[in-house]
C-alpha atoms as a PDB file:
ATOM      1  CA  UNK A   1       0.000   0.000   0.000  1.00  0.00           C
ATOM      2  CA  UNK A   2       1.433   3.626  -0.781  1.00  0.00           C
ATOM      3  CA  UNK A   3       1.153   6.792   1.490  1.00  0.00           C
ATOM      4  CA  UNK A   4      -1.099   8.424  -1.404  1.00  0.00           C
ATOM      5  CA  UNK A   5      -3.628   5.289  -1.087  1.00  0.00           C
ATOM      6  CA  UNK A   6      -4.340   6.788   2.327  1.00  0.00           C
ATOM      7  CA  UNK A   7      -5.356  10.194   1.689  1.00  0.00           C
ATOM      8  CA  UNK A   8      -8.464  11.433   1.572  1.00  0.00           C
ATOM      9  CA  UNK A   9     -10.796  14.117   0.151  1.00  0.00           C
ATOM     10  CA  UNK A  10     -13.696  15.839   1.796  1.00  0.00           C
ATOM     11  CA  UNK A  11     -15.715  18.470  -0.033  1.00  0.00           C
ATOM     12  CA  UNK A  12     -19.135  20.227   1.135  1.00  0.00           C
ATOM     13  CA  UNK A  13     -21.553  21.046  -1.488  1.00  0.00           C
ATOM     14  CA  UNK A  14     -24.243  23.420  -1.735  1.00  0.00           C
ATOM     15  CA  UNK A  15     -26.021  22.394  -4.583  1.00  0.00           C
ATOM     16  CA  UNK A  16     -24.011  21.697  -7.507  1.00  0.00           C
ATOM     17  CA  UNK A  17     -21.643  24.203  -6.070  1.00  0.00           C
ATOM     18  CA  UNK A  18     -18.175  23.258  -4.162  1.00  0.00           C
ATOM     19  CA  UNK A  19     -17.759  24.947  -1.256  1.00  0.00           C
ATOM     20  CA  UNK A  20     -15.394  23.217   1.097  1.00  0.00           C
ATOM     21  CA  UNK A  21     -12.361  21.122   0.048  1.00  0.00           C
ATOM     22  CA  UNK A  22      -9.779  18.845   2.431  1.00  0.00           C
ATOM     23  CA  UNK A  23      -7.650  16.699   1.468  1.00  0.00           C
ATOM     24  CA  UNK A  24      -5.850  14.622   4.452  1.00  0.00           C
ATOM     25  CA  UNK A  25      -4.925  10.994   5.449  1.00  0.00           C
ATOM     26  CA  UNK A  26      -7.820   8.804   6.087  1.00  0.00           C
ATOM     27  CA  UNK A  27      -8.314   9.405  10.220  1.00  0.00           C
ATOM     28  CA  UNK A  28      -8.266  13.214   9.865  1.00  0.00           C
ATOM     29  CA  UNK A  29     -10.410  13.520   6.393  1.00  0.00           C
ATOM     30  CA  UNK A  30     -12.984  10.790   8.386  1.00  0.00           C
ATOM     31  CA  UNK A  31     -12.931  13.725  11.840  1.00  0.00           C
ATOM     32  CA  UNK A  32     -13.144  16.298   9.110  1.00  0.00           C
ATOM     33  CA  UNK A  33     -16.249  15.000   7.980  1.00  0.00           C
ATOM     34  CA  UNK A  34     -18.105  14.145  11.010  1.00  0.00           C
ATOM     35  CA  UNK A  35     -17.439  17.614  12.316  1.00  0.00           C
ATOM     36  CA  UNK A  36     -18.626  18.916   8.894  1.00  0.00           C
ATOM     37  CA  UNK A  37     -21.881  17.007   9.238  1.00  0.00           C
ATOM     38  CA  UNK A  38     -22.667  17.941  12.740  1.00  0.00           C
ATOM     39  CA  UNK A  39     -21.964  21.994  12.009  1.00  0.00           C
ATOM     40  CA  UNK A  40     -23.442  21.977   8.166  1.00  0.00           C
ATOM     41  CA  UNK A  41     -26.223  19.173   8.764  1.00  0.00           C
ATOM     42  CA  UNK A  42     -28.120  20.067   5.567  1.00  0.00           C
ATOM     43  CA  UNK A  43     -25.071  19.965   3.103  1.00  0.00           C
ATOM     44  CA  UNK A  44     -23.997  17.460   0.909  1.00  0.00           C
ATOM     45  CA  UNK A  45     -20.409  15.990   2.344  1.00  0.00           C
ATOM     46  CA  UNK A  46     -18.522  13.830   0.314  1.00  0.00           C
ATOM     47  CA  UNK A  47     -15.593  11.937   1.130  1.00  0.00           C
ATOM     48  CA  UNK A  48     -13.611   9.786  -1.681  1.00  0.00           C
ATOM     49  CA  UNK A  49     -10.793   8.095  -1.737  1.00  0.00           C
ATOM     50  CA  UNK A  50      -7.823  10.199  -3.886  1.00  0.00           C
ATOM     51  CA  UNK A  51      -6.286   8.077  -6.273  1.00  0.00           C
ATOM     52  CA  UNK A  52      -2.176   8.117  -7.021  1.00  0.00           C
ATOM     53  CA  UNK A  53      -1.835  10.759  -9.980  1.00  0.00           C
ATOM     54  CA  UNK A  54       1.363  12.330 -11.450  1.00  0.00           C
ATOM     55  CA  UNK A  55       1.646  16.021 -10.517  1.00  0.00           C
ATOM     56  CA  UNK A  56       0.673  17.262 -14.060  1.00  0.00           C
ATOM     57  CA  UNK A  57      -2.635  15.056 -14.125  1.00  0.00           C
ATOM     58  CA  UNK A  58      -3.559  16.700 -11.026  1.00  0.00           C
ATOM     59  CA  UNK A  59      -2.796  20.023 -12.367  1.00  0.00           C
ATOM     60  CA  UNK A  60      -4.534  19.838 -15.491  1.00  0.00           C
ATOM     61  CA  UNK A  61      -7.870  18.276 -13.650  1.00  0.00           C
ATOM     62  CA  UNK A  62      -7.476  21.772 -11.293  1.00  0.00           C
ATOM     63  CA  UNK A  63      -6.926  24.031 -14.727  1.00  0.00           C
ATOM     64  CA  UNK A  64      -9.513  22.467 -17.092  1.00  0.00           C
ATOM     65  CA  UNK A  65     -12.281  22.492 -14.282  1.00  0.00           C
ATOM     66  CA  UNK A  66     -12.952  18.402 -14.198  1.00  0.00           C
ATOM     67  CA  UNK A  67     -15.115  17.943 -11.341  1.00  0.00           C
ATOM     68  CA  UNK A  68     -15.626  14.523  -9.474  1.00  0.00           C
ATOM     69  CA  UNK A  69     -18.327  11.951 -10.385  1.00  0.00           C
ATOM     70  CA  UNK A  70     -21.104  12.238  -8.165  1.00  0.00           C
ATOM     71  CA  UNK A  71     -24.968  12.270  -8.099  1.00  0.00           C
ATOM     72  CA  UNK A  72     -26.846  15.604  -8.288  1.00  0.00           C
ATOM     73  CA  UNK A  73     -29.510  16.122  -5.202  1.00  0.00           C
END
């Protein structure tokens, strides 16, 4: 298993709309979002898994607005 199999990321939605985004190893991210819940209880939290990229994927996904795959409310 590598370190980057381990980390985490949390975002809070509004909507369709990003509005919170963590990224930590898998304890933290999992605190992150429970306290999320608890102080946004109506939000959409997500928490996925970040898969092992090279540094320009990563970059480009930032640059050419990709967003993750998930359901719409």
């Amino acid at each position: 298993m590598t370190v980057s199999s381990s980390r985490r990321r949390v975002r809070l939605w509004f909507g369709q709309h990003q509005i919170g985004d963590y990224i930590g190893d898998a304890a933290h991210a999992d605190r992150y979002e429970a306290a999320m819940r608890r102080r946004f209880p109506g939000l959409e939290i997500t928490n996925e898994a970040l898969a092992a990229r090279s540094p320009s994927a990563a970059s480009r996904q930032v640059f050419e607005g990709v967003t993750s795959a998930r359901t719409p409310v």
